[in-house]
C-alpha atoms as a PDB file:
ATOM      1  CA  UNK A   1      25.309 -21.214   3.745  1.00  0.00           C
ATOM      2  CA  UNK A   2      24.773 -18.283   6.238  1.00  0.00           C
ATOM      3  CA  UNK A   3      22.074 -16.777   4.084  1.00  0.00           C
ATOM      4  CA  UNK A   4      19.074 -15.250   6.166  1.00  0.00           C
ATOM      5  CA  UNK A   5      15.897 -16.343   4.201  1.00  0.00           C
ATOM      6  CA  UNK A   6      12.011 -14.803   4.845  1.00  0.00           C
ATOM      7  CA  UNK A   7       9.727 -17.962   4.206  1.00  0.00           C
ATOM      8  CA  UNK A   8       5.981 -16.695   2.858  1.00  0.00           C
ATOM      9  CA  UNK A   9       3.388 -19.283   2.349  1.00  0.00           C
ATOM     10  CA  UNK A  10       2.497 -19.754  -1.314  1.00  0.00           C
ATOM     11  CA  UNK A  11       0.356 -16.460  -2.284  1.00  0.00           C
ATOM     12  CA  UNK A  12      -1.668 -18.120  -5.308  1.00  0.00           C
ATOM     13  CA  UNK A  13      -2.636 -14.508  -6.660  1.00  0.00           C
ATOM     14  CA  UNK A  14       0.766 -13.117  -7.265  1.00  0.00           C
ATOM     15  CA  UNK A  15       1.927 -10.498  -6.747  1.00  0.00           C
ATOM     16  CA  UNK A  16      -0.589  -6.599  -7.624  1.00  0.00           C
ATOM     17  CA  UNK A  17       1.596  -5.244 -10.209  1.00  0.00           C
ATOM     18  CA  UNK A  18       0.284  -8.601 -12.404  1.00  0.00           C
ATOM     19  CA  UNK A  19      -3.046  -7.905 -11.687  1.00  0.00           C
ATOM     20  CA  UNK A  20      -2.936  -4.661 -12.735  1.00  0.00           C
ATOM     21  CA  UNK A  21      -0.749  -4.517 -15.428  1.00  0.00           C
ATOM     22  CA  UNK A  22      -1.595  -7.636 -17.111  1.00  0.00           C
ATOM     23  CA  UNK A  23      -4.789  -8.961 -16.745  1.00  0.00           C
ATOM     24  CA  UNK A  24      -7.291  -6.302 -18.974  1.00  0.00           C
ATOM     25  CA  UNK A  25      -9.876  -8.682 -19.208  1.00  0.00           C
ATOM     26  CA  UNK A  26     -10.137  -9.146 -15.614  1.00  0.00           C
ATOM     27  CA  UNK A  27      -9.943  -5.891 -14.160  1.00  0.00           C
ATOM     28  CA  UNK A  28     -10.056  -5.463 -10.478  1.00  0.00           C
ATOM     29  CA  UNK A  29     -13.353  -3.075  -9.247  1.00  0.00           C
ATOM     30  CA  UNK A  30     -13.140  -0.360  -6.869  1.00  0.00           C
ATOM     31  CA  UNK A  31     -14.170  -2.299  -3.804  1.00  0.00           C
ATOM     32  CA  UNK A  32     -11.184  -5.069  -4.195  1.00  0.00           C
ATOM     33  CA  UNK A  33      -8.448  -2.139  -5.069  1.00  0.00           C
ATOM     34  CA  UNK A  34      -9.861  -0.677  -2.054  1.00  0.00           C
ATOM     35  CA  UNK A  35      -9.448  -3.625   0.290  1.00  0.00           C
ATOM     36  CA  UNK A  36      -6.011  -4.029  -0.869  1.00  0.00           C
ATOM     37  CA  UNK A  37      -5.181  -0.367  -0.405  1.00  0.00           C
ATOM     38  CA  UNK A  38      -6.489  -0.293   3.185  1.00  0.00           C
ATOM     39  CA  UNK A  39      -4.348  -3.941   3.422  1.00  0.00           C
ATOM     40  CA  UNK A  40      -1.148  -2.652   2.776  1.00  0.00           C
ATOM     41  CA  UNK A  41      -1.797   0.880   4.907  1.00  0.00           C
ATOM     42  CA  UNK A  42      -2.403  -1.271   7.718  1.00  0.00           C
ATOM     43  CA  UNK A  43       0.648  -3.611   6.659  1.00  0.00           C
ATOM     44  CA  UNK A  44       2.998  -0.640   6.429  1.00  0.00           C
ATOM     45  CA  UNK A  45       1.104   1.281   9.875  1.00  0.00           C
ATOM     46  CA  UNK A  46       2.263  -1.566  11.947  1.00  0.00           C
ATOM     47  CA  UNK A  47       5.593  -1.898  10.809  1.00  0.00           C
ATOM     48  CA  UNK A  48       6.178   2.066  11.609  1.00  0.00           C
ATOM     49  CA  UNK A  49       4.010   2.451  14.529  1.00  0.00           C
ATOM     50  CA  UNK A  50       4.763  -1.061  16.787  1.00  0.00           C
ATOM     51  CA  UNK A  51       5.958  -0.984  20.130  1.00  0.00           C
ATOM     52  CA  UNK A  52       8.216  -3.889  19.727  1.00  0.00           C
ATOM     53  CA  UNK A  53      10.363  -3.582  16.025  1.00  0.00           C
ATOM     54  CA  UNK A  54       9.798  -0.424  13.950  1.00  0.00           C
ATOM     55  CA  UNK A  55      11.071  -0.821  10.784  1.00  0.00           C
ATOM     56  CA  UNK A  56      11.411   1.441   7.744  1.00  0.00           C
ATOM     57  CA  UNK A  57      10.425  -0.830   4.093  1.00  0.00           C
ATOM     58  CA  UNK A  58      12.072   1.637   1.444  1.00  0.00           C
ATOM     59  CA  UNK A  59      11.285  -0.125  -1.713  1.00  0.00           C
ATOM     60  CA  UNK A  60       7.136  -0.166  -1.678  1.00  0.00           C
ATOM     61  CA  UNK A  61       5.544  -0.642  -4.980  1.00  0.00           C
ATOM     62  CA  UNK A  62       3.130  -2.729  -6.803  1.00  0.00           C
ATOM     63  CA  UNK A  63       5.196  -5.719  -7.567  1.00  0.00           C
ATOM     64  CA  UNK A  64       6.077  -6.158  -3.556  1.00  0.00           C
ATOM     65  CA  UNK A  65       2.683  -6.562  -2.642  1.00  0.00           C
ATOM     66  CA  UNK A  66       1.561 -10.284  -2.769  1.00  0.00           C
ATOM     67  CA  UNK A  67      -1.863 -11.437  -2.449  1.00  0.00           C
ATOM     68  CA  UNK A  68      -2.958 -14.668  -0.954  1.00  0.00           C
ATOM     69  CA  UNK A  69      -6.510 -16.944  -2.030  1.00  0.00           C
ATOM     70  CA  UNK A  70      -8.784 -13.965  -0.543  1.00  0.00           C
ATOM     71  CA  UNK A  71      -6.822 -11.316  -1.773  1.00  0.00           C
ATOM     72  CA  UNK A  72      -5.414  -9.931   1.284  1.00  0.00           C
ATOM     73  CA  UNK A  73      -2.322  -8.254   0.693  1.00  0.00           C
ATOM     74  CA  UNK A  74       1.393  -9.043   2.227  1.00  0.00           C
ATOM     75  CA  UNK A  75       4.010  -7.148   1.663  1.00  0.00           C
ATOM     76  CA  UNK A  76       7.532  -8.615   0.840  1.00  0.00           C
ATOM     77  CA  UNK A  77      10.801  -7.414  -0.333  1.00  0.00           C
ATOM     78  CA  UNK A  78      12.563  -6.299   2.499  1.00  0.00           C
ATOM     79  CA  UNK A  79      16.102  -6.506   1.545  1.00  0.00           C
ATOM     80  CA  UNK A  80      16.187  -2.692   1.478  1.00  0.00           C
ATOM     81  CA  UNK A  81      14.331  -2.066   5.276  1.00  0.00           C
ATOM     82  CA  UNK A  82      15.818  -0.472   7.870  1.00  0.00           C
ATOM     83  CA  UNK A  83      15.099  -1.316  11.665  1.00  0.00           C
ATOM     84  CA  UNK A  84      14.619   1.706  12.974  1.00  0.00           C
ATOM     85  CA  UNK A  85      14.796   2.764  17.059  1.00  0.00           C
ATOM     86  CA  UNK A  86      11.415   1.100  19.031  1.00  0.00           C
ATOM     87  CA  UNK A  87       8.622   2.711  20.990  1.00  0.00           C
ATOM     88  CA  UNK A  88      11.271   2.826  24.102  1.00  0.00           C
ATOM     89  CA  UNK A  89      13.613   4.733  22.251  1.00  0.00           C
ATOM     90  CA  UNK A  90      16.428   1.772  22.579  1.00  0.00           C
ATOM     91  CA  UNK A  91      17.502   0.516  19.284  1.00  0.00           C
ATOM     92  CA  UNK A  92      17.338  -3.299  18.779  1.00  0.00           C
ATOM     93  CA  UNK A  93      20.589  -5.423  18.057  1.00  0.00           C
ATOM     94  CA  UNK A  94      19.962  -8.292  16.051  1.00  0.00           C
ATOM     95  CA  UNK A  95      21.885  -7.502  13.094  1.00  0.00           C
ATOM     96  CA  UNK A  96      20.185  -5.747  10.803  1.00  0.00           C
ATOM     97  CA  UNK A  97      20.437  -2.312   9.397  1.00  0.00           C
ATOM     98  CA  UNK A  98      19.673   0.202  11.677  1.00  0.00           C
ATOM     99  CA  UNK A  99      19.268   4.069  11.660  1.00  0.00           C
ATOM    100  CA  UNK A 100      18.314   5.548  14.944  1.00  0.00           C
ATOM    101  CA  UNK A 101      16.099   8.238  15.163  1.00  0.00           C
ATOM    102  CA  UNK A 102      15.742   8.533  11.100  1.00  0.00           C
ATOM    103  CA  UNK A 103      12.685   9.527  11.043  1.00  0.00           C
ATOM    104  CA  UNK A 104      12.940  10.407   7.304  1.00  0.00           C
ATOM    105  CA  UNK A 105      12.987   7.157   6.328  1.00  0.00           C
ATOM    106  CA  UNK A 106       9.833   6.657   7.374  1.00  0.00           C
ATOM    107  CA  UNK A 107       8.349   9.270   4.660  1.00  0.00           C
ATOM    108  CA  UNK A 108      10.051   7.356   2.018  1.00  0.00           C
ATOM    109  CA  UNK A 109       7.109   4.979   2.544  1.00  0.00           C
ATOM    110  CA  UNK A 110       4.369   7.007   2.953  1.00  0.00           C
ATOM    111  CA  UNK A 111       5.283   8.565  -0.727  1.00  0.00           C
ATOM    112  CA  UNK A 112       5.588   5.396  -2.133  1.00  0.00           C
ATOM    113  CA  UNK A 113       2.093   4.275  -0.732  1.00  0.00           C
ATOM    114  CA  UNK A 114       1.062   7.985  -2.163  1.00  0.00           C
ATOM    115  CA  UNK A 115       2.526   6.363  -5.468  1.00  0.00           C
ATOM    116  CA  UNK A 116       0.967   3.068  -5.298  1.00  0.00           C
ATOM    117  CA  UNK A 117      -1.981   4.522  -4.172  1.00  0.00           C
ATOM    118  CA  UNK A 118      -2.570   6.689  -7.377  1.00  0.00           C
ATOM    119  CA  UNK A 119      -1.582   3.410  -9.839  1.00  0.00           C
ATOM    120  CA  UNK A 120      -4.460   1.515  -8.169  1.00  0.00           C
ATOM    121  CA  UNK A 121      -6.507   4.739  -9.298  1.00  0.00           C
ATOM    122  CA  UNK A 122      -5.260   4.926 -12.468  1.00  0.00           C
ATOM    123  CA  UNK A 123      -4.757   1.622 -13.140  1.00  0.00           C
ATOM    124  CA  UNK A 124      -1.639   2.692 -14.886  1.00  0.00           C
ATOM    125  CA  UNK A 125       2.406   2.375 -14.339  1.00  0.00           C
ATOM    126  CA  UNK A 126       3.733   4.927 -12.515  1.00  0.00           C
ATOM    127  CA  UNK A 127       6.407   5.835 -15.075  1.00  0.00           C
ATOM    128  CA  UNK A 128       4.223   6.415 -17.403  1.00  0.00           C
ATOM    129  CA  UNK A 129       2.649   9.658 -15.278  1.00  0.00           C
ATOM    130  CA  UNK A 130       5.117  10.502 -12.911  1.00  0.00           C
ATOM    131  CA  UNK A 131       7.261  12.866 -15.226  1.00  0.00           C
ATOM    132  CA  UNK A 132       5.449  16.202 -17.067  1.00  0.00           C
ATOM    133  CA  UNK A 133       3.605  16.058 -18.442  1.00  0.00           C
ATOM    134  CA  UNK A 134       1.718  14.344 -15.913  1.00  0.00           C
ATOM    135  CA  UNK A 135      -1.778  12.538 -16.534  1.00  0.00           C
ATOM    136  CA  UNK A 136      -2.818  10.898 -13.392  1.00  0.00           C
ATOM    137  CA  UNK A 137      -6.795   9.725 -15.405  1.00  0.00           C
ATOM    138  CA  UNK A 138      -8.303   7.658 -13.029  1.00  0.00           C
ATOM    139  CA  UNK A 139      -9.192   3.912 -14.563  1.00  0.00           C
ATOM    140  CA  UNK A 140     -12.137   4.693 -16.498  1.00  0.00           C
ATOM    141  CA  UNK A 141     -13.322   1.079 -15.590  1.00  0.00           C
ATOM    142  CA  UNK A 142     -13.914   2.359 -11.943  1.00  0.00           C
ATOM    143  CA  UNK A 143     -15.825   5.249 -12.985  1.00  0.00           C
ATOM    144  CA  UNK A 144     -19.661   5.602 -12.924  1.00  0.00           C
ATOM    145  CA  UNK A 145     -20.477   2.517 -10.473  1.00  0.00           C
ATOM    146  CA  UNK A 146     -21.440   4.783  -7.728  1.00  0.00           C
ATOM    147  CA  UNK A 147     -18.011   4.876  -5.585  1.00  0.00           C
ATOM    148  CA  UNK A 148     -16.741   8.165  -7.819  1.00  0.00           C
ATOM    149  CA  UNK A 149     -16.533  10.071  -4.009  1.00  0.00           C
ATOM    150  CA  UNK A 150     -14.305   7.471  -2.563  1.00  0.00           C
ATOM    151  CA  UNK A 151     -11.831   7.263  -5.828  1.00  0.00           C
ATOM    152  CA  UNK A 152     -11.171  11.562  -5.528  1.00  0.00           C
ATOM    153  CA  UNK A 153     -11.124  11.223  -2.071  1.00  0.00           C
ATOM    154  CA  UNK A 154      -8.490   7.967  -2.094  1.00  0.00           C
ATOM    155  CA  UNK A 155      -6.534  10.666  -4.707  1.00  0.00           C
ATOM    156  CA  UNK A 156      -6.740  13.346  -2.442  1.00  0.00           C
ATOM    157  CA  UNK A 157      -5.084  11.443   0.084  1.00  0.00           C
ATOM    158  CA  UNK A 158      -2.448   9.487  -2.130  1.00  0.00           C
ATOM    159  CA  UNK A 159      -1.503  13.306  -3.528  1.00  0.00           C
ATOM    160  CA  UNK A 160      -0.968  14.091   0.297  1.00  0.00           C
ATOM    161  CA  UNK A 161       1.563  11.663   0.758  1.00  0.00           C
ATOM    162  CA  UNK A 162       3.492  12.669  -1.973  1.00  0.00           C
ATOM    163  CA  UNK A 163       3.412  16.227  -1.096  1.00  0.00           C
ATOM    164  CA  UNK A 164       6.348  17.784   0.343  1.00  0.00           C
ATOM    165  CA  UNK A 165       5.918  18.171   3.998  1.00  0.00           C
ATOM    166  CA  UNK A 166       8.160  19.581   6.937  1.00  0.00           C
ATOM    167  CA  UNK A 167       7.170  19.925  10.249  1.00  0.00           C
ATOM    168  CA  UNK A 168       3.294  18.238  10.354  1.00  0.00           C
ATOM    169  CA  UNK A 169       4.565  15.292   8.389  1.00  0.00           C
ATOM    170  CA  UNK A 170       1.865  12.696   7.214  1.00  0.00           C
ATOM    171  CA  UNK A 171       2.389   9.449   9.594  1.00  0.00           C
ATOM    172  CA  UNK A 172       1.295   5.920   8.009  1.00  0.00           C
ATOM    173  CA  UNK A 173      -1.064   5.581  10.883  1.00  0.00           C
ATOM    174  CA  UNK A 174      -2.643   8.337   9.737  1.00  0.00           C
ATOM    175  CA  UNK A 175      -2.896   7.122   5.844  1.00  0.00           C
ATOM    176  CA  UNK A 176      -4.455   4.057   7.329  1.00  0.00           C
ATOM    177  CA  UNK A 177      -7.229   5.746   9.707  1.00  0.00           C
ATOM    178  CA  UNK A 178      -8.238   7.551   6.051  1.00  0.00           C
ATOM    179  CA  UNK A 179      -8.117   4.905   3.547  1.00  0.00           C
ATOM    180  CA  UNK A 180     -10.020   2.606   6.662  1.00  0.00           C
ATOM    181  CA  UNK A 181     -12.723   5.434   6.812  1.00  0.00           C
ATOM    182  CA  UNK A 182     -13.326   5.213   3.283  1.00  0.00           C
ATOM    183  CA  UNK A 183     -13.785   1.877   3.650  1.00  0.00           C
ATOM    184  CA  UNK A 184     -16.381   1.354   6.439  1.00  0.00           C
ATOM    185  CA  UNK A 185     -18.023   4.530   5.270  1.00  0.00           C
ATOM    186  CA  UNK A 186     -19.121   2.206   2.355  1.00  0.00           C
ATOM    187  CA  UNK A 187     -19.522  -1.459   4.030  1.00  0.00           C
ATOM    188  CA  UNK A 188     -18.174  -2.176   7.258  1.00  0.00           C
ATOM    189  CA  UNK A 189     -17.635  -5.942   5.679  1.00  0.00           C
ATOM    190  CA  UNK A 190     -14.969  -5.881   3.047  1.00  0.00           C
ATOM    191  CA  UNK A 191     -15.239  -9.686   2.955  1.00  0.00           C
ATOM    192  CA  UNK A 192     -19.243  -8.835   1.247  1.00  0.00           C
ATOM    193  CA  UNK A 193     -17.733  -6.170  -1.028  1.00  0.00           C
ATOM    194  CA  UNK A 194     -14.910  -9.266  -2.051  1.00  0.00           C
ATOM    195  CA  UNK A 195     -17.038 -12.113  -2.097  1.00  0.00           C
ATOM    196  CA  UNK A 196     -19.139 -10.001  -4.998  1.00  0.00           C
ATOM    197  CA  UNK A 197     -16.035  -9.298  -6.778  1.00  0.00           C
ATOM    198  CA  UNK A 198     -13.994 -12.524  -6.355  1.00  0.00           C
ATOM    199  CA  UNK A 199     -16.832 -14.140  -8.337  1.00  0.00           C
ATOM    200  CA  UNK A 200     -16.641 -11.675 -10.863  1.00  0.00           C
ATOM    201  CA  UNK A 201     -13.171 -11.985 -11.548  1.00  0.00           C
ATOM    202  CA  UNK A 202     -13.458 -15.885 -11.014  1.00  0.00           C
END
């Protein structure tokens, strides 16, 4: 009694870190891992950038990232977030944790989407490349299907999240803008690009 409880509906796909990790002989292609990315930057822009609740997640990673019959991810896990001050710079009081005018914990989840961004690249766990000596391979699997340009350029913008930044900090709104460029730069109708791949997996 007196526990606070966040109710999903049932996400039949798991959760990404499965789907990564252990399915090898149904590997996700570049245009689902894509969708997902641009999924969760969108997820994780709103939760930052909304004028009514801004909240900071602090735990993003591969196994907090559910995905429903399409695909589409959700992100859960949020017994670590911190409700941060709103748009009108008055802090909300409903209870939670709250850290006014952190800003810094914001960047704590742009470099974990920088993280999670680079194990849907490499298809790989992150502990396995994070320490030296580092080998960040991209999936070889994605390779050589035509969307090599989009994979470096999805790397070049997961390795600027994780760089060090001071005063021109990267915001998640504008992770999301890039990753959503990628995207429509492609096909403007990521429910084509997963409709091709859905069957493939299927």
């Amino acid at each position: 009694m007196g526990k606070k409880l966040l109710v999903y509906k049932y996400m039949c796909n798991g959760n990404l870190h499965h789907w990564l990790h252990c399915m090898e002989s149904r590997k996700m292609g570049w245009g689902l891992r894509l969708k997902i990315a641009v999924g969760i930057a969108r997820g994780l822009a709103w939760l930052h950038h909304n004028n009514v609740l801004r909240v900071a997640h602090l735990k993003i990673n591969s196994k907090c990232i559910l995905l429903d019959e399409n695909f589409d991810p959700k992100i859960s896990n949020f017994g670590d977030a911190m409700i941060l001050m709103n748009a009108s710079g008055v802090c909300p009081s409903s209870g939670g944790k709250f850290v006014v005018q952190d800003c810094s914990r914001y960047k704590e989840d742009v470099y974990s989407f920088g993280i999670l961004l680079l194990e849907l690249v490499t298809g790989r766990e992150p502990s396995t490349w994070m320490k030296p000596p580092s080998d960040r391979a991209i999936d070889e699997s994605l390779m050589g299907q035509g969307f090599n340009e989009e994979i470096h350029e999805t790397v070049r913008i997961a390795e600027n999240c994780i760089r060090p930044h001071r005063d021109d900090a990267t915001s998640m709104l504008q992770v999301y803008q890039e990753m959503h460029l990628i995207g429509i730069s492609r096909n403007e109708n990521f429910v084509t690009v997963h409709t091709k791949e859905h069957d493939q997996l299927m």
